[in-house]
C-alpha atoms as a PDB file:
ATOM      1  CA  UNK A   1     -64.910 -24.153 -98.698  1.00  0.00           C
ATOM      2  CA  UNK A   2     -67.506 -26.766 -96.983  1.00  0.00           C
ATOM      3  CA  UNK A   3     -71.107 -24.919 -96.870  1.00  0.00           C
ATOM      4  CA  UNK A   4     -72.921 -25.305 -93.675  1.00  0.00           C
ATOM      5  CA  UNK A   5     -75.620 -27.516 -93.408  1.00  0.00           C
ATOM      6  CA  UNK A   6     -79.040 -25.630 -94.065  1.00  0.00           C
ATOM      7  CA  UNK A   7     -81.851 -26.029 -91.086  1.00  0.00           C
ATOM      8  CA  UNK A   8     -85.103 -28.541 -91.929  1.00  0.00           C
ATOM      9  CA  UNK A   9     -87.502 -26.120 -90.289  1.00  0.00           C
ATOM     10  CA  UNK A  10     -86.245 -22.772 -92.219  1.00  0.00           C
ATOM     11  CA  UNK A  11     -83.560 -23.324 -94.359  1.00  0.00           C
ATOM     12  CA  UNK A  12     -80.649 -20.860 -93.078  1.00  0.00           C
ATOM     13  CA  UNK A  13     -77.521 -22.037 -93.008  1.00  0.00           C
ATOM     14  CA  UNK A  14     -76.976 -23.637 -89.040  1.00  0.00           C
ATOM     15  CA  UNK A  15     -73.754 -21.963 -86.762  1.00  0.00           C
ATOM     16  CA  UNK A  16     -71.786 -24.358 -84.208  1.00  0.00           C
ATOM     17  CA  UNK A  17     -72.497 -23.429 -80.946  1.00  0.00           C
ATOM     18  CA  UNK A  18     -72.679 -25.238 -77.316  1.00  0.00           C
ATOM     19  CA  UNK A  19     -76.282 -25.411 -75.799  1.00  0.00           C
ATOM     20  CA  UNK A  20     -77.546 -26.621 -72.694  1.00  0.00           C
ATOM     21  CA  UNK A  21     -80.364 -29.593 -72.798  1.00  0.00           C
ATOM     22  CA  UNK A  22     -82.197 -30.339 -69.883  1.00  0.00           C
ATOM     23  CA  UNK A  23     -83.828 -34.015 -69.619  1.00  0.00           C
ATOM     24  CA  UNK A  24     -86.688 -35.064 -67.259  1.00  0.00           C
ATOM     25  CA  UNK A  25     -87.904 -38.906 -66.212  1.00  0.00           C
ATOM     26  CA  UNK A  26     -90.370 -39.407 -63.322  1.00  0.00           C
ATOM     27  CA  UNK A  27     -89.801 -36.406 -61.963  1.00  0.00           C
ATOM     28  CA  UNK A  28     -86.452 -36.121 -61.897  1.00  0.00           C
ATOM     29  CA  UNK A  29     -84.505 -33.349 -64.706  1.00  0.00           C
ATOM     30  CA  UNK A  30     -80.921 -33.682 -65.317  1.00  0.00           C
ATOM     31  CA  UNK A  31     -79.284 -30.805 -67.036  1.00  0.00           C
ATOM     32  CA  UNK A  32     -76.090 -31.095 -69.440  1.00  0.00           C
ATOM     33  CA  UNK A  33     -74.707 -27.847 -70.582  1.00  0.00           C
ATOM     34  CA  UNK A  34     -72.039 -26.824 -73.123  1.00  0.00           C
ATOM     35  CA  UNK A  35     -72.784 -29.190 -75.584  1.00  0.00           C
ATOM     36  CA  UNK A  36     -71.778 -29.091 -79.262  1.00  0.00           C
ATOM     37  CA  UNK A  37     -74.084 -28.511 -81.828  1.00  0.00           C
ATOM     38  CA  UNK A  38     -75.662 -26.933 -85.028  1.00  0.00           C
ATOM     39  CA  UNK A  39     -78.363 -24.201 -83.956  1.00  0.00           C
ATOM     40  CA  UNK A  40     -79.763 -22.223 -86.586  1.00  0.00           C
ATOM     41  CA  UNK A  41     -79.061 -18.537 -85.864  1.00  0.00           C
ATOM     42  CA  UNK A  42     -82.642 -17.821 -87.329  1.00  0.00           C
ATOM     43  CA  UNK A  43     -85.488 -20.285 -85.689  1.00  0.00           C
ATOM     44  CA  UNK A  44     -83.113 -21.706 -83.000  1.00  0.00           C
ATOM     45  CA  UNK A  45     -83.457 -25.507 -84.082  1.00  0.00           C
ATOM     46  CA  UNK A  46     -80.851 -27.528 -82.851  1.00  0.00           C
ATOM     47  CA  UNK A  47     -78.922 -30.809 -84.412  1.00  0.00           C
ATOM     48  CA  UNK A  48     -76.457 -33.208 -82.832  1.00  0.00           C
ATOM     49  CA  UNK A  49     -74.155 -34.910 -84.708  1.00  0.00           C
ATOM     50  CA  UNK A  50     -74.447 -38.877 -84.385  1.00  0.00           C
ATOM     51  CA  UNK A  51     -71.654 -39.370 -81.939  1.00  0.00           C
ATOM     52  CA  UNK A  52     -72.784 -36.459 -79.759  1.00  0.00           C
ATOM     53  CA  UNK A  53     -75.766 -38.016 -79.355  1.00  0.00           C
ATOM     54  CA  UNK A  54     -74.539 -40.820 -78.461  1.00  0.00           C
ATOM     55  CA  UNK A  55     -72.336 -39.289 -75.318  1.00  0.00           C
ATOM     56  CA  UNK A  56     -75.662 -37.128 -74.598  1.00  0.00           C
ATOM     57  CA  UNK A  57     -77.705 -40.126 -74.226  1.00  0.00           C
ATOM     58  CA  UNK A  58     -75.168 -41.741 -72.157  1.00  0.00           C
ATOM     59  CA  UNK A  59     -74.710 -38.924 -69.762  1.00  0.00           C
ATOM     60  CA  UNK A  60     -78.326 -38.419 -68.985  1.00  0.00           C
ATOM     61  CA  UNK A  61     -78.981 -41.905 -68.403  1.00  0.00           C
ATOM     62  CA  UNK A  62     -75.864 -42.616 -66.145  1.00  0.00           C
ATOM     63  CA  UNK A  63     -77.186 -39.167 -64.477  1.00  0.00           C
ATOM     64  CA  UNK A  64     -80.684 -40.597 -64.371  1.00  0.00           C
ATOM     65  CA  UNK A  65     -79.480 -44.272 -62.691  1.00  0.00           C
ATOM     66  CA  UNK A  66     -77.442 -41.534 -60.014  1.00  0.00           C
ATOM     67  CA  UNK A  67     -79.839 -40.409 -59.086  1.00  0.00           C
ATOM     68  CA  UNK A  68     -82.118 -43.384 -58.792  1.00  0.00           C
ATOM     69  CA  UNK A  69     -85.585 -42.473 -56.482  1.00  0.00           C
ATOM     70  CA  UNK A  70     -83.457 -40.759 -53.962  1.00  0.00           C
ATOM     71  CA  UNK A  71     -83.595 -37.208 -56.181  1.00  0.00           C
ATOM     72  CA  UNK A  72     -86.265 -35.477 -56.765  1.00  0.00           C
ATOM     73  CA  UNK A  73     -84.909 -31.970 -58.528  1.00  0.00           C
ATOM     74  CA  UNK A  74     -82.094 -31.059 -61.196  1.00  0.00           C
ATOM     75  CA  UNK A  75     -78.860 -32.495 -61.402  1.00  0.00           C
ATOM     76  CA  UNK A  76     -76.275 -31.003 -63.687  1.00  0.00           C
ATOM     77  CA  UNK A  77     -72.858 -32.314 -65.572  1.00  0.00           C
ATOM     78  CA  UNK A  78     -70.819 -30.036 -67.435  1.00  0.00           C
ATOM     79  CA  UNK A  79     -69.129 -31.328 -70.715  1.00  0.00           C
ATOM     80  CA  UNK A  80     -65.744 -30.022 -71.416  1.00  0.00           C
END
């Protein structure tokens, strides 16, 4: 059996979950929810693998470049 990775900030072993992260640039916040990742069921920390990151970044920028200067408020994208 693979342990679970242990958190930096406490040191209890981290659950999978899906979060929600919510971004903000010049005034505009874009909001991504059900996201995979490691939260630790004791401080809350949370850890992206490499590859998720790499789709989160993505997503909030494309969201970001949407909405341009046009938007001033939240927009949202689900991941599935």
């Amino acid at each position: 059996m693979i342990e679970a990775p242990r958190c930096t900030d406490c040191g209890c072993p981290m659950e999978w979950r899906t979060v929600d992260q919510e971004y903000e640039r010049q005034g505009v916040r874009v909001r991504l929810t059900g996201l995979p990742a490691m939260v630790c069921p004791r401080c809350g920390a949370i850890a992206f693998d490499p590859d998720t990151t790499d789709h989160i970044l993505a997503a909030a920028n494309a969201l970001f470049r949407i909405a341009g200067d046009r938007h001033k408020g939240v927009l949202a994208a689900a991941c599935a």
